[in-house]
N, C-alpha and C. Protein backbone atom coordinates (compact mmCIF):
# COMPACT_ATOMS: atom_id res chain seq x y z
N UNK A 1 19.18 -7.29 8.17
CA UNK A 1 17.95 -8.05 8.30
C UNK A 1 17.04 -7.38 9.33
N UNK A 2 15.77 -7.28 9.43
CA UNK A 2 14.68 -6.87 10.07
C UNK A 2 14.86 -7.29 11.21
N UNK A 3 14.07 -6.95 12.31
CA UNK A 3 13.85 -7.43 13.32
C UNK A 3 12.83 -8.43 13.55
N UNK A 4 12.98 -9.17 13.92
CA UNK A 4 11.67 -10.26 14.28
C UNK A 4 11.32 -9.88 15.23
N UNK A 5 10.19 -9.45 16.19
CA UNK A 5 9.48 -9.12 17.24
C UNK A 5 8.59 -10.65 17.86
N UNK A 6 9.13 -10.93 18.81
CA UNK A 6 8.42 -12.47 19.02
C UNK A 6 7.55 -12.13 19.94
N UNK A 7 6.76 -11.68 19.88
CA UNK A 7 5.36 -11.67 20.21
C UNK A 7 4.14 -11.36 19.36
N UNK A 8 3.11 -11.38 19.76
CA UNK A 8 1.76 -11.30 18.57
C UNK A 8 0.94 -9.87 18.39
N UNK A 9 1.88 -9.01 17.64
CA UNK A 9 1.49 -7.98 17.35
C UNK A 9 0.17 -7.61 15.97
N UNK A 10 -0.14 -6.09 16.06
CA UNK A 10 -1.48 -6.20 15.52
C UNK A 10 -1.19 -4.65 14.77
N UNK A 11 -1.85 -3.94 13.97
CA UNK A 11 -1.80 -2.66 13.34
C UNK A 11 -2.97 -1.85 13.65
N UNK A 12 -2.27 -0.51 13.75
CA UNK A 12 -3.44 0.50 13.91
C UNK A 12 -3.31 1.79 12.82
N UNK A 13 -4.38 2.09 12.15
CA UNK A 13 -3.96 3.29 11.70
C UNK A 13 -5.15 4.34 11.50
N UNK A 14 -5.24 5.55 11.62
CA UNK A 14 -6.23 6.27 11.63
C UNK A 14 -6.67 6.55 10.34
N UNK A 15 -7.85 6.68 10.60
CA UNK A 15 -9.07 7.18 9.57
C UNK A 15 -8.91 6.05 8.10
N UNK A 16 -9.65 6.78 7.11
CA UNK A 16 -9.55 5.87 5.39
C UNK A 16 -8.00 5.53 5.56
N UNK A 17 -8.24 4.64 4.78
CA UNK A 17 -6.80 4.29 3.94
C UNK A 17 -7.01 3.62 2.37
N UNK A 18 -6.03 3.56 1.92
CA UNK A 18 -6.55 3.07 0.65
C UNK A 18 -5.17 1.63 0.64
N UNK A 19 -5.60 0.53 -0.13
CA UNK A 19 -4.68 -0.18 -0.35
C UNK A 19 -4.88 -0.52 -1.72
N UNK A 20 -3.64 -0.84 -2.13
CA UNK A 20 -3.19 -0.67 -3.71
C UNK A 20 -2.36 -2.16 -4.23
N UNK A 21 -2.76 -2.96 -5.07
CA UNK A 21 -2.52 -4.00 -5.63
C UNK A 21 -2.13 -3.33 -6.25
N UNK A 22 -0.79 -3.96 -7.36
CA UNK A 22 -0.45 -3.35 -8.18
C UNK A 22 0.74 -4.74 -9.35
N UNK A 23 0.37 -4.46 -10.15
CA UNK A 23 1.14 -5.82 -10.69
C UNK A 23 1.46 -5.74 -12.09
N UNK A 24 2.02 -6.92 -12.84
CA UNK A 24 2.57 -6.85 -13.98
C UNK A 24 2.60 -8.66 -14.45
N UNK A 25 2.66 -9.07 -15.22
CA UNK A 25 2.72 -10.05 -15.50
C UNK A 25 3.30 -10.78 -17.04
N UNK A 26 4.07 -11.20 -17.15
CA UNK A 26 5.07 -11.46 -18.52
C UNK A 26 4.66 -12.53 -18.93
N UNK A 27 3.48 -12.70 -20.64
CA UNK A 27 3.51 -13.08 -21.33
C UNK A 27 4.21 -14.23 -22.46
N UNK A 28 5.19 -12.88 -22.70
CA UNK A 28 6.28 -13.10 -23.83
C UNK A 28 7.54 -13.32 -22.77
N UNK A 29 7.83 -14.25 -22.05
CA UNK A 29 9.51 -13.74 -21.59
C UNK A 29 10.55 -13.68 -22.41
N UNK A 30 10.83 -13.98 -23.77
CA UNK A 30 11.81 -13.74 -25.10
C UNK A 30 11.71 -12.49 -25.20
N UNK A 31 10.56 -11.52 -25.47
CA UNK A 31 10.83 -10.49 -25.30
C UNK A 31 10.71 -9.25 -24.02
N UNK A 32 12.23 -9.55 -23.62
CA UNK A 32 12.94 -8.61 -22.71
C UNK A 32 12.45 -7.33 -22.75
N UNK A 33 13.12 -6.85 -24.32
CA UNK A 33 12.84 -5.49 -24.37
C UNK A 33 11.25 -4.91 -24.14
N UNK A 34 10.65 -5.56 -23.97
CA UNK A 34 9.02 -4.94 -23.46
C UNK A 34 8.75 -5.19 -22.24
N UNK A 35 9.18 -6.25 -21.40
CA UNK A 35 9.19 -5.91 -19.98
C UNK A 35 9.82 -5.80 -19.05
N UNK A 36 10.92 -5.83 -19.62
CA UNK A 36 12.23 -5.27 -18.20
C UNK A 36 11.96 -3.50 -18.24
N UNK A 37 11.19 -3.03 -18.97
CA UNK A 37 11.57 -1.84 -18.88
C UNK A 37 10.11 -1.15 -17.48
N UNK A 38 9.38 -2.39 -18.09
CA UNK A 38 8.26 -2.31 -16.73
C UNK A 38 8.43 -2.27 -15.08
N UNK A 39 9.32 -3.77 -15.55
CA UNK A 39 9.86 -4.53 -14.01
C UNK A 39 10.74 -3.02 -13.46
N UNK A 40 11.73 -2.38 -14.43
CA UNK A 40 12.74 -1.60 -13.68
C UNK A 40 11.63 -0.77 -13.37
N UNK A 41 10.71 0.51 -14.08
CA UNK A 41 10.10 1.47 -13.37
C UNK A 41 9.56 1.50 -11.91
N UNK A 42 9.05 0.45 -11.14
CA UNK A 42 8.73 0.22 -10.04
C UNK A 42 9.81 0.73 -9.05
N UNK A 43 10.72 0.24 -8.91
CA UNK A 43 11.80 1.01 -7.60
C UNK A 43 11.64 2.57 -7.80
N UNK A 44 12.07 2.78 -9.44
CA UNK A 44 12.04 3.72 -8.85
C UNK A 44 11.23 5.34 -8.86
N UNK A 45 10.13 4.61 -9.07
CA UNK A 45 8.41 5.24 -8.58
C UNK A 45 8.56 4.87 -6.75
N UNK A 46 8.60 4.03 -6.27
CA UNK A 46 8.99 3.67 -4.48
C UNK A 46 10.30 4.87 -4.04
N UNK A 47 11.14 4.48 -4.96
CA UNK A 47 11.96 5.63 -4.36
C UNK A 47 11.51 7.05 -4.13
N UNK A 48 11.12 7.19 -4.79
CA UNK A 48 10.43 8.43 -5.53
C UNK A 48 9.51 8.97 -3.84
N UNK A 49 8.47 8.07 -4.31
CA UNK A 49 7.16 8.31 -2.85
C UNK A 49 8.03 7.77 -1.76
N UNK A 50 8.89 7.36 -0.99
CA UNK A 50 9.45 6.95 0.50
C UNK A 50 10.32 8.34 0.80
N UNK A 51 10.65 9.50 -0.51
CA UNK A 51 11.53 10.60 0.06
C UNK A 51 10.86 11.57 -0.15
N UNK A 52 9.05 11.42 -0.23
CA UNK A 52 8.22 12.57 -0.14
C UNK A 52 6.84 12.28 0.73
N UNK A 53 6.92 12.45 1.94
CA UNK A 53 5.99 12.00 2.99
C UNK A 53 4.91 12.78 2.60
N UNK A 54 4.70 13.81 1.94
CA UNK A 54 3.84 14.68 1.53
C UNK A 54 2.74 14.06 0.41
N UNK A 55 3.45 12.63 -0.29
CA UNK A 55 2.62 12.04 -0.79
C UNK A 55 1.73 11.32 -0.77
N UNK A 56 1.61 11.03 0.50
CA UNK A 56 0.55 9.90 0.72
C UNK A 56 0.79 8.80 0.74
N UNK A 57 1.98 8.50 0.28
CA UNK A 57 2.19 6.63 0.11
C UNK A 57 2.69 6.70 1.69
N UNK A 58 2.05 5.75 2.56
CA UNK A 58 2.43 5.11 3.64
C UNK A 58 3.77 3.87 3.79
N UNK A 59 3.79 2.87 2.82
CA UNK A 59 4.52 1.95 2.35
C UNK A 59 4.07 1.18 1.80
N UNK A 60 4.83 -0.31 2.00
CA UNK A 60 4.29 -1.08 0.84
C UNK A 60 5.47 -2.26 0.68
N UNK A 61 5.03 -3.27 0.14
CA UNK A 61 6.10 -4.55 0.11
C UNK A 61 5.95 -5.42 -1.01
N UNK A 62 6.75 -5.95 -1.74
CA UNK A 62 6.26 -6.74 -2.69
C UNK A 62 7.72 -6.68 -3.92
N UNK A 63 7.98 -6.74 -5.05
CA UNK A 63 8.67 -7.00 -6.02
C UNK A 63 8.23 -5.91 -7.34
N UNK A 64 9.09 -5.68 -8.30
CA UNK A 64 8.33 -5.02 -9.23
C UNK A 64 7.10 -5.88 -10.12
N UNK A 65 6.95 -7.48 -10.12
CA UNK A 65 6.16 -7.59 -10.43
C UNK A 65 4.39 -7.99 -9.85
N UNK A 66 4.53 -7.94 -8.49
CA UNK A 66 3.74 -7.81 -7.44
C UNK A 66 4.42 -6.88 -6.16
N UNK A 67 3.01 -5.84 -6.32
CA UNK A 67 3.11 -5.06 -5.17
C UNK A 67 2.03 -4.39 -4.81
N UNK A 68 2.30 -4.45 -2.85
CA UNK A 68 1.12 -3.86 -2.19
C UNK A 68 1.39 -2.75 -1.12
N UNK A 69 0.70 -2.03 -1.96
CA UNK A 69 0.93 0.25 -1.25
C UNK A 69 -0.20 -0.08 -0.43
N UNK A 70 0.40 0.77 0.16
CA UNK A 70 -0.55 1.55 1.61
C UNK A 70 -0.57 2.91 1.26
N UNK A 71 -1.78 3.51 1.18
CA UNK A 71 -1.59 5.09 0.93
C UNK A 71 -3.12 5.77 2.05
N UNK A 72 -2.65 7.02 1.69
CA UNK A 72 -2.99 7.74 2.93
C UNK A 72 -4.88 8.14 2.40
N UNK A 73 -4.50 8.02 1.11
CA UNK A 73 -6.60 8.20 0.26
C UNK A 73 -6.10 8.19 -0.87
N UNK A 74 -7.10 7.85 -1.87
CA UNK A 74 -7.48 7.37 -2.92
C UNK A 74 -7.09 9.30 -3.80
N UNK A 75 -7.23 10.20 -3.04
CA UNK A 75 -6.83 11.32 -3.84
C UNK A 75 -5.03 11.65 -3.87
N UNK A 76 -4.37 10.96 -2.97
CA UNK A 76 -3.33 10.93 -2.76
C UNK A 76 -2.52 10.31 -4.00
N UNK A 77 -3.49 8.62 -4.11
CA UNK A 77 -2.61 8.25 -5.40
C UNK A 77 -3.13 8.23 -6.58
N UNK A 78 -4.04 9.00 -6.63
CA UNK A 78 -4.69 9.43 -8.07
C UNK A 78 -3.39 10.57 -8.13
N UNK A 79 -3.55 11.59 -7.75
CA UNK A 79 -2.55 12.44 -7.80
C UNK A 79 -1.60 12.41 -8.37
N UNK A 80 -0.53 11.36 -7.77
CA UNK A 80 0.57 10.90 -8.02
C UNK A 80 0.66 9.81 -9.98
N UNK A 81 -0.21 9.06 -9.39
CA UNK A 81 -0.71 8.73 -10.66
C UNK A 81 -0.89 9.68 -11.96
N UNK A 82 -1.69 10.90 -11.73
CA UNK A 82 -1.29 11.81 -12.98
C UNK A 82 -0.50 12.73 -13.08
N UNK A 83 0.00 12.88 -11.93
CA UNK A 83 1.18 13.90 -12.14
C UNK A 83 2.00 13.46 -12.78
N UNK A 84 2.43 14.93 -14.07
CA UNK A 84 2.97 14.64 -15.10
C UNK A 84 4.49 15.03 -14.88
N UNK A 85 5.28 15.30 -13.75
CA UNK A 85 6.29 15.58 -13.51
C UNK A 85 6.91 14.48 -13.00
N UNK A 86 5.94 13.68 -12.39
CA UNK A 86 6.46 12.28 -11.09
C UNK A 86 7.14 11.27 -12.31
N UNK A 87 7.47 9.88 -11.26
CA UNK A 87 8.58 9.21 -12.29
C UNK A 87 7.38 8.32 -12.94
N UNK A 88 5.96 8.05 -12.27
CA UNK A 88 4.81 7.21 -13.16
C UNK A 88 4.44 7.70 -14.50
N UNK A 89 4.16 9.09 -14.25
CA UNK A 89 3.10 9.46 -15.86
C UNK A 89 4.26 8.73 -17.05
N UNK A 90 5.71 9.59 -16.85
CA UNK A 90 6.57 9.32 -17.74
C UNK A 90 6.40 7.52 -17.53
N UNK A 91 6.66 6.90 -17.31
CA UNK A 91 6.64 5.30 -17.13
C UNK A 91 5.34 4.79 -17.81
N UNK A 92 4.16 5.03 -17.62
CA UNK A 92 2.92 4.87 -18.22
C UNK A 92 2.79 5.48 -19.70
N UNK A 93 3.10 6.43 -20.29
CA UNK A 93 3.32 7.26 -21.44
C UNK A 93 4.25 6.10 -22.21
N UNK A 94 5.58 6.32 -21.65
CA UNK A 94 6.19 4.80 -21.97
C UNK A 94 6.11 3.50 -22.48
N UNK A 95 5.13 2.74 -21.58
CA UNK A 95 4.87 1.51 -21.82
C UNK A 95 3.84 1.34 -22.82
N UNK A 96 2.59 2.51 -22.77
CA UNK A 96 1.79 2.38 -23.53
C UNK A 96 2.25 2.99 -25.01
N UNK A 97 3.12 3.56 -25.48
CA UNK A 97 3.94 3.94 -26.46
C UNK A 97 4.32 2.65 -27.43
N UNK A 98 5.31 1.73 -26.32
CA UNK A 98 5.81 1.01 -26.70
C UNK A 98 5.11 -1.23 -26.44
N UNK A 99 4.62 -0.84 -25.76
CA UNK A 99 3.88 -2.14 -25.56
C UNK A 99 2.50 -1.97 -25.72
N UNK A 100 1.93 -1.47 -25.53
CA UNK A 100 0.16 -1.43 -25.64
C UNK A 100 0.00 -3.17 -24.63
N UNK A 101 -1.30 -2.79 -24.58
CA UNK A 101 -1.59 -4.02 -23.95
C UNK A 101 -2.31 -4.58 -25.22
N UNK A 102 -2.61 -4.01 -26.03
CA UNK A 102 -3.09 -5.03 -27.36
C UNK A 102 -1.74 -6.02 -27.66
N UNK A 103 -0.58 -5.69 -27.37
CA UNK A 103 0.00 -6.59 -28.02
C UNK A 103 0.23 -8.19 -27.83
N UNK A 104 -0.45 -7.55 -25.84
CA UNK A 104 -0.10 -9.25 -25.63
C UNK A 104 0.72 -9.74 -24.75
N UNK A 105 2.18 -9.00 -24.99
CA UNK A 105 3.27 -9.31 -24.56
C UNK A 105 3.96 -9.10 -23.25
N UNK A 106 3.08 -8.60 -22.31
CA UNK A 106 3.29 -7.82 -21.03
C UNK A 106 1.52 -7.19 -20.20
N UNK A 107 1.09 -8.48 -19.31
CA UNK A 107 0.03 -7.73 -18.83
C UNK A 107 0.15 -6.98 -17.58
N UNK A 108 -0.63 -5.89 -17.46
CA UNK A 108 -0.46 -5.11 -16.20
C UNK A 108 -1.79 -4.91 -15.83
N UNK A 109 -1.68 -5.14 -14.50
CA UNK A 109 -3.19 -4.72 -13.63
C UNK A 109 -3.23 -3.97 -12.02
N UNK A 110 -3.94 -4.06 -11.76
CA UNK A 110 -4.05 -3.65 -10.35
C UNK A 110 -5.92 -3.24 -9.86
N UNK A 111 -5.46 -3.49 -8.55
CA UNK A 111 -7.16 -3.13 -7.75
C UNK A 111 -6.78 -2.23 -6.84
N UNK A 112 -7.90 -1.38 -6.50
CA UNK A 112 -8.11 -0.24 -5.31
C UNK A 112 -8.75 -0.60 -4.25
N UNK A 113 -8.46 -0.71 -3.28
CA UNK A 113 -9.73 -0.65 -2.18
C UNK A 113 -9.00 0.48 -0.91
N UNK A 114 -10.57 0.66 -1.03
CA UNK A 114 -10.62 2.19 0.12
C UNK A 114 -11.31 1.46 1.39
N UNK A 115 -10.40 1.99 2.65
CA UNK A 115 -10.74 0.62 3.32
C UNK A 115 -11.39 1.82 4.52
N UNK A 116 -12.55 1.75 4.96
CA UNK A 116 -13.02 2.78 6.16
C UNK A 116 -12.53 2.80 7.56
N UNK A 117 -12.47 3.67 7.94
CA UNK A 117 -11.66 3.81 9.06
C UNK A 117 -12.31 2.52 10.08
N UNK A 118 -11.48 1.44 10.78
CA UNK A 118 -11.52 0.73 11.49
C UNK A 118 -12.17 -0.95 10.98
N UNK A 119 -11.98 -0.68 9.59
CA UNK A 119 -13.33 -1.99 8.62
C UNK A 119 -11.45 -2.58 8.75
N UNK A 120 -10.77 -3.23 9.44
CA UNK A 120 -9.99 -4.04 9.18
C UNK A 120 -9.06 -4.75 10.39
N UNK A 121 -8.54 -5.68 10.08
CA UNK A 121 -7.54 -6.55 11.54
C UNK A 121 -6.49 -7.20 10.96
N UNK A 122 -5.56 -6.98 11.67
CA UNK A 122 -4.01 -7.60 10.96
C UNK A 122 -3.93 -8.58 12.24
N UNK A 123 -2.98 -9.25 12.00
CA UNK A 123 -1.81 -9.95 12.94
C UNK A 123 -0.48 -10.29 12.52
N UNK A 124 0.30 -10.10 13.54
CA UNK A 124 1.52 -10.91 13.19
C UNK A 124 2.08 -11.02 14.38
N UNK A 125 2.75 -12.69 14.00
CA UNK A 125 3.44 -13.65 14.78
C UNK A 125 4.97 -14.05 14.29
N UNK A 126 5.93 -13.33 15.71
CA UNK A 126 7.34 -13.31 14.83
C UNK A 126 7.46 -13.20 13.55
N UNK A 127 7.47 -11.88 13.53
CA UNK A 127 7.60 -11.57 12.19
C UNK A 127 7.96 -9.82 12.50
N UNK A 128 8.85 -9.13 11.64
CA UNK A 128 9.52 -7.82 11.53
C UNK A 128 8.41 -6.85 11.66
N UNK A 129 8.81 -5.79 11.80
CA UNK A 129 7.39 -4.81 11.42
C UNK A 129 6.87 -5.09 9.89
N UNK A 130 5.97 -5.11 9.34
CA UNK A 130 5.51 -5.55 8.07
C UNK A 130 4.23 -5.36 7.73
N UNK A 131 3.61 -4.48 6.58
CA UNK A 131 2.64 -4.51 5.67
C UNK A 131 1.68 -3.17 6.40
N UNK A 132 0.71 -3.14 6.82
CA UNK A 132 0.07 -2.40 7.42
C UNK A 132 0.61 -1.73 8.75
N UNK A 133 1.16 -2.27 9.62
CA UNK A 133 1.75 -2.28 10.94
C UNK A 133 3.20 -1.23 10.20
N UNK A 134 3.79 -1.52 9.29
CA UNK A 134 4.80 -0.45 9.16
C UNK A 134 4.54 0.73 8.41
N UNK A 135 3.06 0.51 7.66
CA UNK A 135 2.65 1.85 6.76
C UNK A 135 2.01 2.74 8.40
N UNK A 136 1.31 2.06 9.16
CA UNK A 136 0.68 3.03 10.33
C UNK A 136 1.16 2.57 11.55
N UNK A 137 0.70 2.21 12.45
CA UNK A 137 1.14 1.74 13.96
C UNK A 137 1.11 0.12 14.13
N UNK A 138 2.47 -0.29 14.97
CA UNK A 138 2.38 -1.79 15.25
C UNK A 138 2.04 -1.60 16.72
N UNK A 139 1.19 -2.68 17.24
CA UNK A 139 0.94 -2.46 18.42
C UNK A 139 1.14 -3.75 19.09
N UNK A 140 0.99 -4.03 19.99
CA UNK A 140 1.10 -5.42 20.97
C UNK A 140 -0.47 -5.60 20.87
N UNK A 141 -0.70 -6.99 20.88
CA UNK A 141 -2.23 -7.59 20.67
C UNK A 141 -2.08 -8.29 22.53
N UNK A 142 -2.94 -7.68 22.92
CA UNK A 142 -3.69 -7.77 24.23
C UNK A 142 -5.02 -7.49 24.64
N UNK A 143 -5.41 -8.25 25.49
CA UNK A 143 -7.01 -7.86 25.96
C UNK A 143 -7.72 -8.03 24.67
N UNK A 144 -8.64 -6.57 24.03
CA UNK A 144 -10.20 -7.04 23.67
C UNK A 144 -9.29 -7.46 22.08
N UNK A 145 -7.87 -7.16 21.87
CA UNK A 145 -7.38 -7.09 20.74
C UNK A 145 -6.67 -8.77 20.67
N UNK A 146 -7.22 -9.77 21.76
CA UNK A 146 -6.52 -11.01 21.03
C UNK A 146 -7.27 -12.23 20.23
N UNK A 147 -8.33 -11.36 19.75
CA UNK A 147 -8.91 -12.57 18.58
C UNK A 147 -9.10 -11.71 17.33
N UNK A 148 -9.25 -11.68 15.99
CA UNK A 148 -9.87 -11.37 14.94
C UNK A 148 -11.06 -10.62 14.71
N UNK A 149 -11.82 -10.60 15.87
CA UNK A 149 -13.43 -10.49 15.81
C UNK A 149 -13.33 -9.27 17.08
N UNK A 150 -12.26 -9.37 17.96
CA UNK A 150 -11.78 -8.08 18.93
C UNK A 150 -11.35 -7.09 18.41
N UNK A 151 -9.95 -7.77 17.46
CA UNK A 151 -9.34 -6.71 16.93
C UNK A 151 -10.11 -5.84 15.66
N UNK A 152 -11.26 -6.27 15.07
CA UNK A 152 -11.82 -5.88 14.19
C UNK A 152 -13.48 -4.83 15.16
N UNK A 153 -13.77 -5.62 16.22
CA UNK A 153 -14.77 -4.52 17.02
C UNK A 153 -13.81 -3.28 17.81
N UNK A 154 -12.50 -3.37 18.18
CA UNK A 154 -12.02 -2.54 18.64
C UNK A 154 -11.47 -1.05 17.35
N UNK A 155 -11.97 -1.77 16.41
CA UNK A 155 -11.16 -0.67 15.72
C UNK A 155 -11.99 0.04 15.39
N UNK A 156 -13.24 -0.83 15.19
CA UNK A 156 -14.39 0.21 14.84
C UNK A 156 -15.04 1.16 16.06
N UNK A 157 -14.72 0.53 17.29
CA UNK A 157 -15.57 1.85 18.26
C UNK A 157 -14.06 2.49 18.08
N UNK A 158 -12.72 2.59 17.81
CA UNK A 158 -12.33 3.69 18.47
C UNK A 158 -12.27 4.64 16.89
N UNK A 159 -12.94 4.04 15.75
CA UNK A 159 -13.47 4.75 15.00
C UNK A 159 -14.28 5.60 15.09
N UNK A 160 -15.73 5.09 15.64
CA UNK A 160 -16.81 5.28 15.61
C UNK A 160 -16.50 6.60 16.66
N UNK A 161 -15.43 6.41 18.09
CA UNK A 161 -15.68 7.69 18.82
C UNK A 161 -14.73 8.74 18.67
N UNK A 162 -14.43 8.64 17.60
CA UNK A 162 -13.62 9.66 17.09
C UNK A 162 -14.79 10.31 16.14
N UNK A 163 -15.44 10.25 15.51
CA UNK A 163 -16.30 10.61 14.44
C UNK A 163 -16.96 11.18 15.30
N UNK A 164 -18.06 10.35 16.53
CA UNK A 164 -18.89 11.01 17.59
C UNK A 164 -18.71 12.27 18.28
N UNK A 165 -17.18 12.09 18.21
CA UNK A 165 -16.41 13.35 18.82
C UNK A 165 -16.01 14.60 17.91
N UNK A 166 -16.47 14.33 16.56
CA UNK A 166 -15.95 14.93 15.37
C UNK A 166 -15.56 16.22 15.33
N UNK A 167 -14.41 15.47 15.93
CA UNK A 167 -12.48 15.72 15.49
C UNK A 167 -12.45 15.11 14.26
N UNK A 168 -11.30 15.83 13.53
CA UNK A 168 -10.58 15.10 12.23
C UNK A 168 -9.94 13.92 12.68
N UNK A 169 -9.50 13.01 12.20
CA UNK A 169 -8.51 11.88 12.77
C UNK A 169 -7.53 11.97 12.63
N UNK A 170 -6.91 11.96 13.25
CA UNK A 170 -5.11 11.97 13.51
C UNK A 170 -4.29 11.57 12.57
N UNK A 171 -3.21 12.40 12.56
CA UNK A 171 -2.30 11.84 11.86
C UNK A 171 -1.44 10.82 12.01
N UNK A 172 -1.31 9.83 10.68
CA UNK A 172 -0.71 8.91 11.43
C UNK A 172 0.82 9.38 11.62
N UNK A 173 1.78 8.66 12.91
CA UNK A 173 2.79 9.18 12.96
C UNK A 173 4.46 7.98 11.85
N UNK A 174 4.83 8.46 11.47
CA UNK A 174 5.61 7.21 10.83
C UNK A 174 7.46 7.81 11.37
């Protein structure tokens, strides 16, 4: 089991990021054979990106039929997305082979958002490292970082003076 951290921690992570909805949704549940084969591809596409840091996926939490990636840019999981060697193309080739979404029987969706460096504010209260805070940095929420409206102006100046200073932005460390 995780650690619970009982205090009111907050996330940091440098520069763009992209976050990734990603989902599936069962129609027909009688027919198995069209979406268990969905539900299984998910692990192990995750497996896949958690033993290649080179990919861009940061992390991510959720089930095979809801899930939410953290990735490092929007060219990262396009990438991955068409690469025809990775465990997706084959999985996508797959489903659309054998299910189409004309049929009905298995919907799949997902949204992108590219989030600009510092346009965001987490929290968490007792609770493990989790969601953003474990794709980039968990930090302790103190000072200008203990309201919503702090933690969201603090992220943008130490955006803003990184750009001013234009340096590349750091890598995040994981």
């Amino acid at each position: 089991m995780a650690t619970i951290i009982n205090e009111r921690m907050t996330a940091e992570i440098d520069g763009e990021f992209v976050v990734f909805l990603i989902g599936a949704r069962i129609n027909k549940p009688w027919k198995i054979h069209k979406w268990l084969p969905v539900a299984r591809a998910m692990p192990r596409m995750i497996k896949e990106l958690e033993a290649d840091p080179e990919s861009g996926y940061l992390g991510g939490f959720g089930g095979p039929m809801v899930m939410v990636q953290y990735w490092r840019s929007f060219e990262h999981l396009e990438r991955y997305a068409r690469s025809q060697d990775r465990e997706h193309w084959p999985a996508w080739v797959e489903f659309n082979r054998k299910v189409r979404v004309s049929s009905g029987d298995v919907g799949i969706w997902h949204e992108t958002y590219r989030v600009a460096p510092g346009a965001f504010e987490a929290i968490y209260g007792a609770m493990p490292r989790f969601g953003l805070a474990k794709a980039g940095r968990h930090v302790k929420v103190s000072g200008r970082r203990d309201s919503a409206r702090g933690r969201m102006e603090s992220a943008m100046k130490e955006a803003s003076n990184v750009a001013a200073a234009g340096g590349p932005m750091p890598e995040i460390e994981r």
